[in-house]
C-alpha atoms as a PDB file:
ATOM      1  CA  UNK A   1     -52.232  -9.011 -68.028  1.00  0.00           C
ATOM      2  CA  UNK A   2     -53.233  -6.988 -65.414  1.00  0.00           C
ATOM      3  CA  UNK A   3     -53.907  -3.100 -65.949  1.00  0.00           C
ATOM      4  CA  UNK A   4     -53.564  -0.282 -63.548  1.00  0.00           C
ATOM      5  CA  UNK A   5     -55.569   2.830 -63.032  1.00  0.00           C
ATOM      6  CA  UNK A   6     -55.213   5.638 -60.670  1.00  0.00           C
ATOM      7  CA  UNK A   7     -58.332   7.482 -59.254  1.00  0.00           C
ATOM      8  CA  UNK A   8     -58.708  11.123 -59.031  1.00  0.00           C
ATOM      9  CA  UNK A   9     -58.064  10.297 -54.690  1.00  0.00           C
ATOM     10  CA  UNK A  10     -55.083   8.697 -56.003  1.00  0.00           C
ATOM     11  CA  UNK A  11     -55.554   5.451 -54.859  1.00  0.00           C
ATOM     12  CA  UNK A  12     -54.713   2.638 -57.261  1.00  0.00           C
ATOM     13  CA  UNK A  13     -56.831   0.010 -58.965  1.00  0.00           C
ATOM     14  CA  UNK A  14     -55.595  -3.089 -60.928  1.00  0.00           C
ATOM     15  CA  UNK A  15     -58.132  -4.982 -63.000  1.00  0.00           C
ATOM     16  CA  UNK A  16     -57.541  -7.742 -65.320  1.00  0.00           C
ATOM     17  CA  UNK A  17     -59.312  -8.295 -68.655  1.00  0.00           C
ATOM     18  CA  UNK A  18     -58.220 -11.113 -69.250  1.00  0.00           C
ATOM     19  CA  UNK A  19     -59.521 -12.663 -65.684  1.00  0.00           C
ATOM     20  CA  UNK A  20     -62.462 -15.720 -65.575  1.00  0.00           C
ATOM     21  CA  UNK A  21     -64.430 -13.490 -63.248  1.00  0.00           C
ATOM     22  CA  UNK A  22     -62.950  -9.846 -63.077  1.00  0.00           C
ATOM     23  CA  UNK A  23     -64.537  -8.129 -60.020  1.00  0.00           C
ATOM     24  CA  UNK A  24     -66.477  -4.874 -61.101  1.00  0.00           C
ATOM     25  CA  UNK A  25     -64.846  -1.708 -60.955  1.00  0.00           C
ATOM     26  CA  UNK A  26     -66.344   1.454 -60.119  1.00  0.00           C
ATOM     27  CA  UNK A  27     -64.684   4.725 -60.843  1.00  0.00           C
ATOM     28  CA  UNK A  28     -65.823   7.955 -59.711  1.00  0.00           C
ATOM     29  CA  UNK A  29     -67.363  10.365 -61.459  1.00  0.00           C
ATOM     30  CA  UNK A  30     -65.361  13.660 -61.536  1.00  0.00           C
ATOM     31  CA  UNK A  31     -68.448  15.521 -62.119  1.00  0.00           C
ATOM     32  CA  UNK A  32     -70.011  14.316 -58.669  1.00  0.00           C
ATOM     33  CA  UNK A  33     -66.615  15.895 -56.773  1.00  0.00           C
ATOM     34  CA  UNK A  34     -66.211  19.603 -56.323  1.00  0.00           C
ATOM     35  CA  UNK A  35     -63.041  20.541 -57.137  1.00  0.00           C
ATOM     36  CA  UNK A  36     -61.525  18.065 -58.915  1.00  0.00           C
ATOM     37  CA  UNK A  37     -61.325  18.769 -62.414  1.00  0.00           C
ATOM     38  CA  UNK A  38     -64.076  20.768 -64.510  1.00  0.00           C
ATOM     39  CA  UNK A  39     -66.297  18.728 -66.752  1.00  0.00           C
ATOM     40  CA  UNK A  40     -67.080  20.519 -70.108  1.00  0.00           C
ATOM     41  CA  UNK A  41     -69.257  19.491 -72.450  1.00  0.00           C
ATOM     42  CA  UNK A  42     -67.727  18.102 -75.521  1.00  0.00           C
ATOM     43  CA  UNK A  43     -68.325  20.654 -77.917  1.00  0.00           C
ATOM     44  CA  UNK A  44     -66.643  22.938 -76.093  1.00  0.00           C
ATOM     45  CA  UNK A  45     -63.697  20.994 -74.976  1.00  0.00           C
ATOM     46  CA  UNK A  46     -63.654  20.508 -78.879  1.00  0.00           C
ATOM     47  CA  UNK A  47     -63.664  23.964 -79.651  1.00  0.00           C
ATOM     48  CA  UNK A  48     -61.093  25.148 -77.057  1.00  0.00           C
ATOM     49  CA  UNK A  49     -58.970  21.839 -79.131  1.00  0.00           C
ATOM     50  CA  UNK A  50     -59.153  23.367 -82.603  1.00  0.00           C
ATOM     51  CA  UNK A  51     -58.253  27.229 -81.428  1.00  0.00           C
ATOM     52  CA  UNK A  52     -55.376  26.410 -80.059  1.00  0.00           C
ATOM     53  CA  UNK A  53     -54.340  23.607 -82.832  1.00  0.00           C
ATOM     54  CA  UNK A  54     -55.394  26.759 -85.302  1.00  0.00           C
ATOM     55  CA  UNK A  55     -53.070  29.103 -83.113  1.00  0.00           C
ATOM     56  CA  UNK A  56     -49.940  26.939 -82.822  1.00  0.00           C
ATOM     57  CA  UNK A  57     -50.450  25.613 -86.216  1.00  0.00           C
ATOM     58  CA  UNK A  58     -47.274  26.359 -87.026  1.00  0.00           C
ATOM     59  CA  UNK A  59     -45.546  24.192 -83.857  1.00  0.00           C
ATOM     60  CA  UNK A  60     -46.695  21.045 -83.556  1.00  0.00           C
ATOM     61  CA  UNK A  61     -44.804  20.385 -79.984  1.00  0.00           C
ATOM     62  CA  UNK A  62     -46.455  23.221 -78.934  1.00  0.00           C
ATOM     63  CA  UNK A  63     -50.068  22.890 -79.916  1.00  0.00           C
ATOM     64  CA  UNK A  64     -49.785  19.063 -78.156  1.00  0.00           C
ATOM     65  CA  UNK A  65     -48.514  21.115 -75.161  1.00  0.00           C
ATOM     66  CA  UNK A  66     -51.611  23.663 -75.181  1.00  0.00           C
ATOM     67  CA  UNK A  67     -54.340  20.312 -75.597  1.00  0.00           C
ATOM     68  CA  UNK A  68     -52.319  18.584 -73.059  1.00  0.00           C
ATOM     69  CA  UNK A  69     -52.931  21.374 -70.636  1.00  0.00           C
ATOM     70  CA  UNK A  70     -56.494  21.844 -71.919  1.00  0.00           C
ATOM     71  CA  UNK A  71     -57.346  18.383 -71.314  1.00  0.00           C
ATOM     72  CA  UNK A  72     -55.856  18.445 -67.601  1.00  0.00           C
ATOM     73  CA  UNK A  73     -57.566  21.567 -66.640  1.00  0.00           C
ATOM     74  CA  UNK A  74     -61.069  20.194 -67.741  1.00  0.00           C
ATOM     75  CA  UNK A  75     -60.203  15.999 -66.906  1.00  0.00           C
ATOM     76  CA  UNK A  76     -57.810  16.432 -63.872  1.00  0.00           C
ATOM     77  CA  UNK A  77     -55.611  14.374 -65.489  1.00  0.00           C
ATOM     78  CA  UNK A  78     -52.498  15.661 -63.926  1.00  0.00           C
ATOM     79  CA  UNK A  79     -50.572  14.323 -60.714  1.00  0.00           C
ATOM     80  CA  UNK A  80     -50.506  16.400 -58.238  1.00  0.00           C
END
């Protein structure tokens, strides 16, 4: 069962778990690129999480929208 990942250049890596001798992957570290995505520290990326859960409260399609978009602008999670 082989898994795929995409890096933030966009090139793709497969590794397999379940391999006798998986070859070691190394991702980069988005905080070691400029530009590409902001890193946060967790208690404010958890903050940021519960206002906008708090202010959509009453939408639940839209509050998974707003940490959606949260979670791209701070991981870089989104294709370009």
């Amino acid at each position: 069962m082989e898994l795929k990942f995409r890096t933030i250049t966009g090139a793709i890596i497969g590794a397999d778990p379940q391999a006798e001798a998986p070859t070691p992957v190394g991702l980069a570290d988005p905080a070691s690129e400029r530009g590409v995505g902001q890193v946060e520290p967790a208690h404010l990326l958890r903050k940021q999480i519960e206002r906008v859960i708090r202010e959509y409260s009453a939408d639940p399609a839209q509050a998974a929208l707003a940490v959606c978009v949260i979670l791209d602008e701070n991981l870089g999670l989104a294709e370009d």
